[in-house]
PDB file of N, CA and C in Angstrom:
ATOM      1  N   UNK A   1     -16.650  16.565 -44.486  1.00  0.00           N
ATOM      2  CA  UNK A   1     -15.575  15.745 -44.976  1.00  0.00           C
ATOM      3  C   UNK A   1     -15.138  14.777 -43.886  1.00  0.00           C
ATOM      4  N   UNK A   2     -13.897  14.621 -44.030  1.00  0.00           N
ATOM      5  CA  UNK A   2     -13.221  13.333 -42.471  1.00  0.00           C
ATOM      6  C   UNK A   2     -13.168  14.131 -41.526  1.00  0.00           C
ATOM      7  N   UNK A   3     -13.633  13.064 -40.951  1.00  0.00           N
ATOM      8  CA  UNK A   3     -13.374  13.835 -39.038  1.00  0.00           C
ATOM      9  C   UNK A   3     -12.158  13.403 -38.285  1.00  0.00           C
ATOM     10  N   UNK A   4     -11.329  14.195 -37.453  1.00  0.00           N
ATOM     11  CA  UNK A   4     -10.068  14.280 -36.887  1.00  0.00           C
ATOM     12  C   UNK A   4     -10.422  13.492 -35.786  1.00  0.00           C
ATOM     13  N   UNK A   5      -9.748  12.180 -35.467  1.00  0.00           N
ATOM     14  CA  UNK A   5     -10.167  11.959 -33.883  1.00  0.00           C
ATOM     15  C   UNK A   5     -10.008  12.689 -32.864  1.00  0.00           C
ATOM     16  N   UNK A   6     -10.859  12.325 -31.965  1.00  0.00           N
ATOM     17  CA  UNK A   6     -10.634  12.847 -30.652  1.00  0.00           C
ATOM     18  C   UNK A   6      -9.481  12.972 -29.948  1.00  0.00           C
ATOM     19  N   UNK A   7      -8.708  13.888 -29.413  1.00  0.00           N
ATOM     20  CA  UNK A   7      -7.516  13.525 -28.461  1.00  0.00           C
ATOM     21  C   UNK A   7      -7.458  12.689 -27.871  1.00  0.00           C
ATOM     22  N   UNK A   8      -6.205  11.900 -27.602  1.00  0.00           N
ATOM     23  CA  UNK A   8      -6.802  10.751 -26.294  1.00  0.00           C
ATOM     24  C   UNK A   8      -5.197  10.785 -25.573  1.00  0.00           C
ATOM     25  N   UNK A   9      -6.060  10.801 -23.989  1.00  0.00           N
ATOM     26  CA  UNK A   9      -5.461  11.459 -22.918  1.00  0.00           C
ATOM     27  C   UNK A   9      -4.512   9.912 -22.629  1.00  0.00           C
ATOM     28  N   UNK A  10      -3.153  10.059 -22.872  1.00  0.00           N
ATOM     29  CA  UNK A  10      -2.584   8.432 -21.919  1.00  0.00           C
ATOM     30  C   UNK A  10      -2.016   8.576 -21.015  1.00  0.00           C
ATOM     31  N   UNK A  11      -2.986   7.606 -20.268  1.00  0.00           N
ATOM     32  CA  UNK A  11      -1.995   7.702 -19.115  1.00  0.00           C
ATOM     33  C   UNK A  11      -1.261   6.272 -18.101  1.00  0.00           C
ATOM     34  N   UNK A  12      -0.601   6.199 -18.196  1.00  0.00           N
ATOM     35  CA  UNK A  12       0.110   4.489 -18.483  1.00  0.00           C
ATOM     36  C   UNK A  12      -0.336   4.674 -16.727  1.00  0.00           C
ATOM     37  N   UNK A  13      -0.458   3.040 -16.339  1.00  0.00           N
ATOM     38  CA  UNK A  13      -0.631   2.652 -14.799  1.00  0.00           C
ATOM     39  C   UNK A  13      -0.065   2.166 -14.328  1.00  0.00           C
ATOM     40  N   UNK A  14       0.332   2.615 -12.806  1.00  0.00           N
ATOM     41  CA  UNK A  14       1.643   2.407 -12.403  1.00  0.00           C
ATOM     42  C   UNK A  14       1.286   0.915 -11.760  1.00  0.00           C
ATOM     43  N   UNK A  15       2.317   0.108 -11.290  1.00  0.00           N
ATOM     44  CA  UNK A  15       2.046  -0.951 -11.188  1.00  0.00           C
ATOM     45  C   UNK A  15       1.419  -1.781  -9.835  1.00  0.00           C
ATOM     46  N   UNK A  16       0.931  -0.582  -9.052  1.00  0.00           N
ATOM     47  CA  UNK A  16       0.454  -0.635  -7.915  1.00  0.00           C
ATOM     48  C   UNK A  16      -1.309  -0.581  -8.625  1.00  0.00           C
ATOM     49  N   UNK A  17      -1.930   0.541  -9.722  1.00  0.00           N
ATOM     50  CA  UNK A  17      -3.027   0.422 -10.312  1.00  0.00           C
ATOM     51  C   UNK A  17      -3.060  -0.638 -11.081  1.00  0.00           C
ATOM     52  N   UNK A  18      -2.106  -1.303 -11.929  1.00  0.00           N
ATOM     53  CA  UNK A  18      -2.010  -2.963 -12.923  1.00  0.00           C
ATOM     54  C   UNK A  18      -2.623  -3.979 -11.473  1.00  0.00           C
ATOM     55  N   UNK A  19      -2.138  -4.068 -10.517  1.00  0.00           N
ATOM     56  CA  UNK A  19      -2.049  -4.704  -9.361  1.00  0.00           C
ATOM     57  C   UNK A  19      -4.460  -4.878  -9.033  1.00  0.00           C
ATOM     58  N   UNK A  20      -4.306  -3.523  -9.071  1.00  0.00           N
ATOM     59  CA  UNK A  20      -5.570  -3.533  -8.727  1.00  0.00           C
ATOM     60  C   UNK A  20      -6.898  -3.851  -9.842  1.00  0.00           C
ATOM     61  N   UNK A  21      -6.607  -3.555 -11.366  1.00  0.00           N
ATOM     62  CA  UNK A  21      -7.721  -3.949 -12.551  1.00  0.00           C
ATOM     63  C   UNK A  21      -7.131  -5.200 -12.316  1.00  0.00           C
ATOM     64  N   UNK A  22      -6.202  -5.742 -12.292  1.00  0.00           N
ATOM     65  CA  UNK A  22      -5.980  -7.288 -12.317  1.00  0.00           C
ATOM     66  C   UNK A  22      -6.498  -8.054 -11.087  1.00  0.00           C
ATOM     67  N   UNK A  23      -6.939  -7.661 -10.059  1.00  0.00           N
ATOM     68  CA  UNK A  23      -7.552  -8.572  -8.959  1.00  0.00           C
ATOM     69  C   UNK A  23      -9.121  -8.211  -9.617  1.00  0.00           C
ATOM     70  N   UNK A  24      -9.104  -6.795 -10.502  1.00  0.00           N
ATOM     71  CA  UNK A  24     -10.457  -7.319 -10.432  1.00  0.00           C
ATOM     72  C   UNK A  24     -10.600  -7.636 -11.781  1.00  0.00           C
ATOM     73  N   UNK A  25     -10.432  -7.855 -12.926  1.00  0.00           N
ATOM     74  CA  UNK A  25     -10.153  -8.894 -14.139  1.00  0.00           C
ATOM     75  C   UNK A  25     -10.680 -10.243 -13.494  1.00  0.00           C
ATOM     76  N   UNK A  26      -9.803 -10.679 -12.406  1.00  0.00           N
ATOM     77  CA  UNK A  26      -9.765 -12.013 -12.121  1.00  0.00           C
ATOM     78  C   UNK A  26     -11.124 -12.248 -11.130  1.00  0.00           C
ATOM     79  N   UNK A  27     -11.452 -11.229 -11.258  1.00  0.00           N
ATOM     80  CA  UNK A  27     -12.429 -12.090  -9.805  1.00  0.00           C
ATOM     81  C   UNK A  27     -12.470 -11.483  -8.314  1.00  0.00           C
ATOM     82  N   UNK A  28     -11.262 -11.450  -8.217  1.00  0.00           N
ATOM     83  CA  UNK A  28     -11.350 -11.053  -6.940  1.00  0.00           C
ATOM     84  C   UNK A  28     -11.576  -9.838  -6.359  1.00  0.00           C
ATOM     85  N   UNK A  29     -11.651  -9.124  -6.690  1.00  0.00           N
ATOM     86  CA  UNK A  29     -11.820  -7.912  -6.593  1.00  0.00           C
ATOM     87  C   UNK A  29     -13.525  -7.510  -6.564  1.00  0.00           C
ATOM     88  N   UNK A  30     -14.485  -6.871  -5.804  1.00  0.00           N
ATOM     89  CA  UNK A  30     -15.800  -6.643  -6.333  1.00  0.00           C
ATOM     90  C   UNK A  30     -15.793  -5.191  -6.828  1.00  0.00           C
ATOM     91  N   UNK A  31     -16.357  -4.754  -8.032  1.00  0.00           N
ATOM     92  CA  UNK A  31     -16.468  -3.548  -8.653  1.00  0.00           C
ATOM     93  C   UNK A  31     -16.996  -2.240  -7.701  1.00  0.00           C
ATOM     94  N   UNK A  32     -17.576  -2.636  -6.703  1.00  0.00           N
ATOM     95  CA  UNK A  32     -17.907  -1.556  -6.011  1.00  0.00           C
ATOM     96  C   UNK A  32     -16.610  -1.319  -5.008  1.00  0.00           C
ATOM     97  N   UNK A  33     -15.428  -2.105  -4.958  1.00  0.00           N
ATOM     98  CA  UNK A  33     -14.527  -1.581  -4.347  1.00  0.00           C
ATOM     99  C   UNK A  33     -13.250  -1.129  -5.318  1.00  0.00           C
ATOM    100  N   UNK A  34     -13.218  -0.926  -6.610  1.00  0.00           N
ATOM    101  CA  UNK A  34     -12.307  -0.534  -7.743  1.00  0.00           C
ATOM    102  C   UNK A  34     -11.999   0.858  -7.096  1.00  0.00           C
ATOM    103  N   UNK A  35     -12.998   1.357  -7.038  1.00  0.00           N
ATOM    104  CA  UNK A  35     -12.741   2.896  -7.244  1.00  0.00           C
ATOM    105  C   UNK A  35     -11.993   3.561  -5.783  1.00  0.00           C
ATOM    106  N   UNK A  36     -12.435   2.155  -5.108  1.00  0.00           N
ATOM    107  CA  UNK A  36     -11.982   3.201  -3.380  1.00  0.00           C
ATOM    108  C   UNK A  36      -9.870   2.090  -3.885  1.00  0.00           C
ATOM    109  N   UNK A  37      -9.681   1.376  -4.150  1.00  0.00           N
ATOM    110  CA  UNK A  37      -8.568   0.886  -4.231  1.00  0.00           C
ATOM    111  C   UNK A  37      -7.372   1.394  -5.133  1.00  0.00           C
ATOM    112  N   UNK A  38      -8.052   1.945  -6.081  1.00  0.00           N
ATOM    113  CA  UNK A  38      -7.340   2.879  -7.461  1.00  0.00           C
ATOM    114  C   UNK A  38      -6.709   4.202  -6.518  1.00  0.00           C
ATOM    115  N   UNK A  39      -7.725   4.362  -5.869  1.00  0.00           N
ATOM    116  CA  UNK A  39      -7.385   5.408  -5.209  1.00  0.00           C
ATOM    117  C   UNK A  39      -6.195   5.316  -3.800  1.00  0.00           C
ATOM    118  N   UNK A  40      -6.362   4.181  -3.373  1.00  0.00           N
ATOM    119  CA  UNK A  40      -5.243   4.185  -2.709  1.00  0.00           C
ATOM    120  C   UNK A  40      -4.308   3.641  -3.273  1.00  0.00           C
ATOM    121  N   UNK A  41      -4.183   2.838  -4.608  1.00  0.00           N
ATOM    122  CA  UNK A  41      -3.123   2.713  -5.168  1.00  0.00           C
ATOM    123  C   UNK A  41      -2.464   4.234  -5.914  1.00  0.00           C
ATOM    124  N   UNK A  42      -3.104   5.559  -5.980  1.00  0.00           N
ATOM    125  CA  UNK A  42      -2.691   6.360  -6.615  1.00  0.00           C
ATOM    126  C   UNK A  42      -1.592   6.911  -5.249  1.00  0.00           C
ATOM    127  N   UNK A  43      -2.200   6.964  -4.327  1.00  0.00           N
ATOM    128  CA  UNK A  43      -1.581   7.262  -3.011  1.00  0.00           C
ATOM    129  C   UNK A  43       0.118   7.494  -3.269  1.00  0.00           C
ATOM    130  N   UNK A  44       0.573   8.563  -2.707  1.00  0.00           N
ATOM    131  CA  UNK A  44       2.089   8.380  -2.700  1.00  0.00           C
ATOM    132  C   UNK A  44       2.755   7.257  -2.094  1.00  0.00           C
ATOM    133  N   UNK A  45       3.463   6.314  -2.476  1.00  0.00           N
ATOM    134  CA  UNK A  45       4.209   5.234  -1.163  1.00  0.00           C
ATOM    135  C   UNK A  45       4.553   6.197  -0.872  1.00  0.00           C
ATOM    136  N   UNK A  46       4.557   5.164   0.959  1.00  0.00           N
ATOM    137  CA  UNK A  46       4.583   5.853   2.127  1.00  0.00           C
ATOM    138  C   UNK A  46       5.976   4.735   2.815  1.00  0.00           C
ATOM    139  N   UNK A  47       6.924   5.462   3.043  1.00  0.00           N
ATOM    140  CA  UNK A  47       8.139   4.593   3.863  1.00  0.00           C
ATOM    141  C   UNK A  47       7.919   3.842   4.824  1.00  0.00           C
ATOM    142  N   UNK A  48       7.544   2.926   5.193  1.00  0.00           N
ATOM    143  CA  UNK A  48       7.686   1.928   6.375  1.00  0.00           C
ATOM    144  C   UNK A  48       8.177   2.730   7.733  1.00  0.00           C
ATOM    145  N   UNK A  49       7.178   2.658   8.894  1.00  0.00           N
ATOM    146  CA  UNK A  49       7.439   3.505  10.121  1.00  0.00           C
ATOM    147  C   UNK A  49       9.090   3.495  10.550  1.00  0.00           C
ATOM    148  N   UNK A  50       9.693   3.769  11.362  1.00  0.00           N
ATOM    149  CA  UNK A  50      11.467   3.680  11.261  1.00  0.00           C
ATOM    150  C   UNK A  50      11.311   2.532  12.667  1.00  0.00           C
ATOM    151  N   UNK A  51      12.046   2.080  12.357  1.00  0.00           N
ATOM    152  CA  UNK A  51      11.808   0.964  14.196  1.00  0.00           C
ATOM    153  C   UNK A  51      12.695   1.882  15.015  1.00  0.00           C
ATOM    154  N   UNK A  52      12.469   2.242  15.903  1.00  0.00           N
ATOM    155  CA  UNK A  52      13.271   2.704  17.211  1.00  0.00           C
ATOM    156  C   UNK A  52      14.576   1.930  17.429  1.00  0.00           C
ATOM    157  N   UNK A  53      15.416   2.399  17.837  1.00  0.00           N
ATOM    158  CA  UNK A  53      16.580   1.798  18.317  1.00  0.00           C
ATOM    159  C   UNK A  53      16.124   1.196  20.030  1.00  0.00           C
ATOM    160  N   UNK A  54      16.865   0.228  19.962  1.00  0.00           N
ATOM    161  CA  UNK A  54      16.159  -0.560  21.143  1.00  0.00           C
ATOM    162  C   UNK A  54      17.841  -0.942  21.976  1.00  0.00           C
ATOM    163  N   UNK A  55      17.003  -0.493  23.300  1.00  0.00           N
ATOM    164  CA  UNK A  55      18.133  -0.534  24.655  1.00  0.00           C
ATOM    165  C   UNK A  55      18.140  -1.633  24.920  1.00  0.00           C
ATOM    166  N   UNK A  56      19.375  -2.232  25.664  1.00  0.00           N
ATOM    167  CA  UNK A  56      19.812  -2.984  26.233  1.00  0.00           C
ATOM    168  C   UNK A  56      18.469  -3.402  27.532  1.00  0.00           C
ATOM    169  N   UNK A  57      17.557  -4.528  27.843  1.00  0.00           N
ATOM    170  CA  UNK A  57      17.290  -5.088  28.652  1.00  0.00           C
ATOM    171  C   UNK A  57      17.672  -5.301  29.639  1.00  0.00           C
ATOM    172  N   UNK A  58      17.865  -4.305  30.910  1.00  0.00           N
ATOM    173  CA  UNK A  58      18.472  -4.810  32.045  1.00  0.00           C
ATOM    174  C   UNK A  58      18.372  -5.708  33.283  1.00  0.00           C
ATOM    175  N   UNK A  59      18.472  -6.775  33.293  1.00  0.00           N
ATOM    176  CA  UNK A  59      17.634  -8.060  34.361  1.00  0.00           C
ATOM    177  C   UNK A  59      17.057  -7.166  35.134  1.00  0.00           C
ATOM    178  N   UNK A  60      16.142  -7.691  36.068  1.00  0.00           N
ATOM    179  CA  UNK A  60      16.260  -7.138  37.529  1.00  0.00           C
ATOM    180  C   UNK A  60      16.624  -7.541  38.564  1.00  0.00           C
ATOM    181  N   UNK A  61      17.111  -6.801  38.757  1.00  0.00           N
ATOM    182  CA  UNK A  61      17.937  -7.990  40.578  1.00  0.00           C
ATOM    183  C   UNK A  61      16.909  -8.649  41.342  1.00  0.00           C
ATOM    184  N   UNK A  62      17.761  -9.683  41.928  1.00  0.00           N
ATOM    185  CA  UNK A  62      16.966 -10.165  42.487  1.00  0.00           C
ATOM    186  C   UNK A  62      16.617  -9.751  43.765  1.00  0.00           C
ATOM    187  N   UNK A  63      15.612 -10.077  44.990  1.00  0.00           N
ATOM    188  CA  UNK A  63      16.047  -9.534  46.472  1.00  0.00           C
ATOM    189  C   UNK A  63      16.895 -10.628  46.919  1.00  0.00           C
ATOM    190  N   UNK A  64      17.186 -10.202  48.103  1.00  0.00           N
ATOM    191  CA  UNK A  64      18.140 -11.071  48.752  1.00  0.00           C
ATOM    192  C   UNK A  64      16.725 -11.653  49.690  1.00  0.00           C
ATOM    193  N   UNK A  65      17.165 -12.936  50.078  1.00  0.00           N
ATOM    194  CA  UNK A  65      16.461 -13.715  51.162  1.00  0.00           C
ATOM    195  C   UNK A  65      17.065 -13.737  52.322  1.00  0.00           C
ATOM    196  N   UNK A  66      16.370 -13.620  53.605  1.00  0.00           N
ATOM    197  CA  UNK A  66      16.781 -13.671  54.922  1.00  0.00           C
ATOM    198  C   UNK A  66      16.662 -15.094  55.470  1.00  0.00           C
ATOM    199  N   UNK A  67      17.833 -15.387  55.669  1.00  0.00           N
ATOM    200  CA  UNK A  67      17.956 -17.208  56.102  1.00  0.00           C
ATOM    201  C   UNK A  67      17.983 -17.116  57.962  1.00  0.00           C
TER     202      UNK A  67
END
């Protein structure tokens, strides 16, 4: 009789993966690098390193000259 479709698995792409079929849609992207880029777009963001708090610059003296 009718056949039931197949399940189908969704899974929406976050916009870091949209980012990546769309460079390669367009061109830019070469297909042998999709798969290594998907993958770092799946990557957790990662926070930006923290900048150090930064000390005061202290001149250096000068020497004294012997006149």
């Amino acid at each position: 009789m009718g056949r039931t479709p197949a399940p189908v698995a969704i899974h929406r792409l976050s916009p870091a993966e949209q980012r990546v079929l769309a460079c390669f849609l367009s061109g830019r992207l070469a297909a042998g690098q999709v798969h290594a880029e998907l993958a770092q777009a799946r990557l957790p963001a990662q926070a930006p390193p923290a900048i150090p708090a930064q000390t005061p610059v202290q001149p250096a003296p000068t020497p004294a000259v012997a006149a």
